[in-house]
Protein backbone atom coordinates (compact mmCIF):
# COMPACT_ATOMS: atom_id res chain seq x y z
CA UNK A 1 -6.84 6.21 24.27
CA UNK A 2 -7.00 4.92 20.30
CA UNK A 3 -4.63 6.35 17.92
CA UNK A 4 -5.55 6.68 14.32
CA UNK A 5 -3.02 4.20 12.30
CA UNK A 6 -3.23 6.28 9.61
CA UNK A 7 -2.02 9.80 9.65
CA UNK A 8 -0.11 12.21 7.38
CA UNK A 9 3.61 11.11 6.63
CA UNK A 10 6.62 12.53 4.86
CA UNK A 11 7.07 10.04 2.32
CA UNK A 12 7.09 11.30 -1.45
CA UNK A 13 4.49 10.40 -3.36
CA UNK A 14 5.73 10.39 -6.47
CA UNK A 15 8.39 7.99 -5.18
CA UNK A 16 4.94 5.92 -3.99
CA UNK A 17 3.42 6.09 -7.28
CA UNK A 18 6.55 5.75 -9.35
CA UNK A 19 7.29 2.40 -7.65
CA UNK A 20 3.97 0.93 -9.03
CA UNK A 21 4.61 -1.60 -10.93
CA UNK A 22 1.86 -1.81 -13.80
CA UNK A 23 1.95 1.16 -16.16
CA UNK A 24 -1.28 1.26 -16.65
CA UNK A 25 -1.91 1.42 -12.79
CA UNK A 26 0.82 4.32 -12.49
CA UNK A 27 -0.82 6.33 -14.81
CA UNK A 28 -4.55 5.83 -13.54
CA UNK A 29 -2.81 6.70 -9.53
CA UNK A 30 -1.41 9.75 -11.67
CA UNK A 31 -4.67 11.10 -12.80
CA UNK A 32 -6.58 10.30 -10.00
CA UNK A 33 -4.15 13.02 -8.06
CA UNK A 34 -4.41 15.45 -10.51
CA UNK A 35 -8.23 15.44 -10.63
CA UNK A 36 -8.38 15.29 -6.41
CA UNK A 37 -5.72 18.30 -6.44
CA UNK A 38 -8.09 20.11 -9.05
CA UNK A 39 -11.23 19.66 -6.98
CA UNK A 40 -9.54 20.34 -3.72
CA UNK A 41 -7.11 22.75 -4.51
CA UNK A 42 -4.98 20.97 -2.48
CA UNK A 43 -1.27 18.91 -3.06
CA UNK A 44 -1.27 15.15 -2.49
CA UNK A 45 0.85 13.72 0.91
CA UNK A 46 1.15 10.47 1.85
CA UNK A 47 -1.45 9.24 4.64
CA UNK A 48 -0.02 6.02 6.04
CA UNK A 49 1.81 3.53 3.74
CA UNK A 50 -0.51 3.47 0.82
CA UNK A 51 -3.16 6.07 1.02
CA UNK A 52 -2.91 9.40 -1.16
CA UNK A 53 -4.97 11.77 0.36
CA UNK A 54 -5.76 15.41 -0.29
CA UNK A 55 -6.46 18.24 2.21
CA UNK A 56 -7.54 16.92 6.04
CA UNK A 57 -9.88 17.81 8.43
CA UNK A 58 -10.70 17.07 12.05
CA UNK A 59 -13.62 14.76 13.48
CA UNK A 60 -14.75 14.25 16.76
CA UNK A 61 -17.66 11.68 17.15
CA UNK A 62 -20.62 11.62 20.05
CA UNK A 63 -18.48 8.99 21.61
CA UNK A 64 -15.72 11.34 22.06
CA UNK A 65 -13.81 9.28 19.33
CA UNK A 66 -11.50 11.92 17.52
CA UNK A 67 -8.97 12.58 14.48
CA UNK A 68 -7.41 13.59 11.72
CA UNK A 69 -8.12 12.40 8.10
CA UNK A 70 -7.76 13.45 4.24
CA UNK A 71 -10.84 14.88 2.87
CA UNK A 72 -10.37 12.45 -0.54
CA UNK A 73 -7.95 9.56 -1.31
CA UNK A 74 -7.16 6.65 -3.15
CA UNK A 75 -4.93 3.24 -2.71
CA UNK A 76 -3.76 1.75 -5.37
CA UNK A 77 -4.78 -1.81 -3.68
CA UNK A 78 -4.08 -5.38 -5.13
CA UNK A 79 -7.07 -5.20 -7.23
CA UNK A 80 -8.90 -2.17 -7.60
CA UNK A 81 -8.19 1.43 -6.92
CA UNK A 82 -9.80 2.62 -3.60
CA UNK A 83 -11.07 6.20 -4.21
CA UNK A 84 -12.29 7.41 -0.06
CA UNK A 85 -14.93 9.01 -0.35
CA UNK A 86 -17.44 10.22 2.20
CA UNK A 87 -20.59 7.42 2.68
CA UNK A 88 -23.87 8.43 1.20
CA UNK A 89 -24.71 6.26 -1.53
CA UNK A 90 -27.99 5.56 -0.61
CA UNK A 91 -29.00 9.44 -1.73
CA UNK A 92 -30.47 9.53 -5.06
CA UNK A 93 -28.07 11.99 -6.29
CA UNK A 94 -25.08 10.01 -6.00
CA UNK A 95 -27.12 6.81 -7.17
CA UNK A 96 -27.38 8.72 -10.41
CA UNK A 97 -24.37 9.30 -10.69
CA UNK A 98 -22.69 5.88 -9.84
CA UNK A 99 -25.44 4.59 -12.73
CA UNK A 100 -23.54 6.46 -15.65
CA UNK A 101 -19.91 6.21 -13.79
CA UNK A 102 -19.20 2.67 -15.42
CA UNK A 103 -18.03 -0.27 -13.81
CA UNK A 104 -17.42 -0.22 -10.05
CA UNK A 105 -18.22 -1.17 -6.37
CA UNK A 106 -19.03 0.52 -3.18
CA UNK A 107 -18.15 -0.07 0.59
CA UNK A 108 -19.12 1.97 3.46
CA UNK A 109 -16.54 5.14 2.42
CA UNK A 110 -14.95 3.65 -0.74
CA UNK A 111 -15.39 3.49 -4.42
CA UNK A 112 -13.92 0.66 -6.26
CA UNK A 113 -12.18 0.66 -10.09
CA UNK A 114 -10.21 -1.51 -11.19
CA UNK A 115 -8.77 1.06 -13.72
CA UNK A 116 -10.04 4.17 -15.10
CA UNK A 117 -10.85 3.53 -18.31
CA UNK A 118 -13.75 1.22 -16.92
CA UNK A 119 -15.03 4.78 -15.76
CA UNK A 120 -16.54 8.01 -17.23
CA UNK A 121 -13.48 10.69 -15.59
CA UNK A 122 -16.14 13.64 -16.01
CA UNK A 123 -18.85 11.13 -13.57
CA UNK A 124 -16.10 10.67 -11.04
CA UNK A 125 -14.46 13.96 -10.60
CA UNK A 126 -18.88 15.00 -9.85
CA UNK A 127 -18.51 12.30 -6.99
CA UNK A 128 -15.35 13.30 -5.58
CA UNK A 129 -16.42 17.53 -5.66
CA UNK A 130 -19.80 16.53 -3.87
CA UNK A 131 -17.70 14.30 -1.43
CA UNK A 132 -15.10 17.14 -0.89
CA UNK A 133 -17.82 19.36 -0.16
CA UNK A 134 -19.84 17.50 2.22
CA UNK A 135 -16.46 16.89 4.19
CA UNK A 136 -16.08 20.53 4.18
CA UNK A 137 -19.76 21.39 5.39
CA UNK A 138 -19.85 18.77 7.87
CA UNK A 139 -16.26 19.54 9.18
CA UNK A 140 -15.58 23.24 8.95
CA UNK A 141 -11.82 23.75 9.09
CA UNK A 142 -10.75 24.95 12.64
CA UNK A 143 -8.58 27.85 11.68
CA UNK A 144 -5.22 25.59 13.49
């Protein structure tokens, strides 16, 4: 049976973001955590090694594939700062949006920045509450 590699841990993470090395990086991991925990409502926790994450819910796929995952995140990667979000940039409202957001890439579930300041903060925090709240419709929390 697979087992997720990522799941929720009990490391600090302030004492993940504190050990970033760039200041500038830091501070960008900083707000990105306080605008998830204002959307969510919910406290950052470590979700593997690297992964900030906010709030989780549970999936189970047609295949029977199942798990446990944050509802938003962000990595402070080598590059850029993956923000996990949930896929569905191909809808025209979240085209929109990524058109005034500023400089960035997509993957499949991620947003790309390389800092925030390449970004308009009010653009972003839209993506991440319509992201949070498609999670929520499509995965209802179980009441566990």
């Amino acid at each position: 049976m697979y087992e997720a590699k990522t799941k929720p841990t009990k490391a600090g993470v302030a004492a993940f973001l504190g050990a970033i090395a760039d200041p500038e990086r830091r501070r960008d991991c900083r707000a990105l955590s306080a605008l998830m925990k204002r959307v969510t409502g919910c406290s950052p926790r470590m979700w593997g090694t690297s992964i900030v994450g906010f709030d989780k819910y549970h999936y189970k796929y047609a295949s029977g594939h199942e798990g446990d995952s944050c509802v938003v995140g962000y990595s402070p990667r080598k590059g850029d700062i993956s923000i996990y979000l949930v896929p569905g940039y191909e809808t025209a409202p979240v085209k929109a949006l990524l058109a005034k957001l500023g400089k960035h890439k997509t993957g499949k579930g991620c947003l790309y920045v390389r800092r925030l300041a390449d970004v308009d903060l009010a653009v972003l925090e839209q993506l991440v509450a319509r992201s949070v709240a498609e999670i929520r419709r499509r995965y209802p929390p179980r009441g566990d």
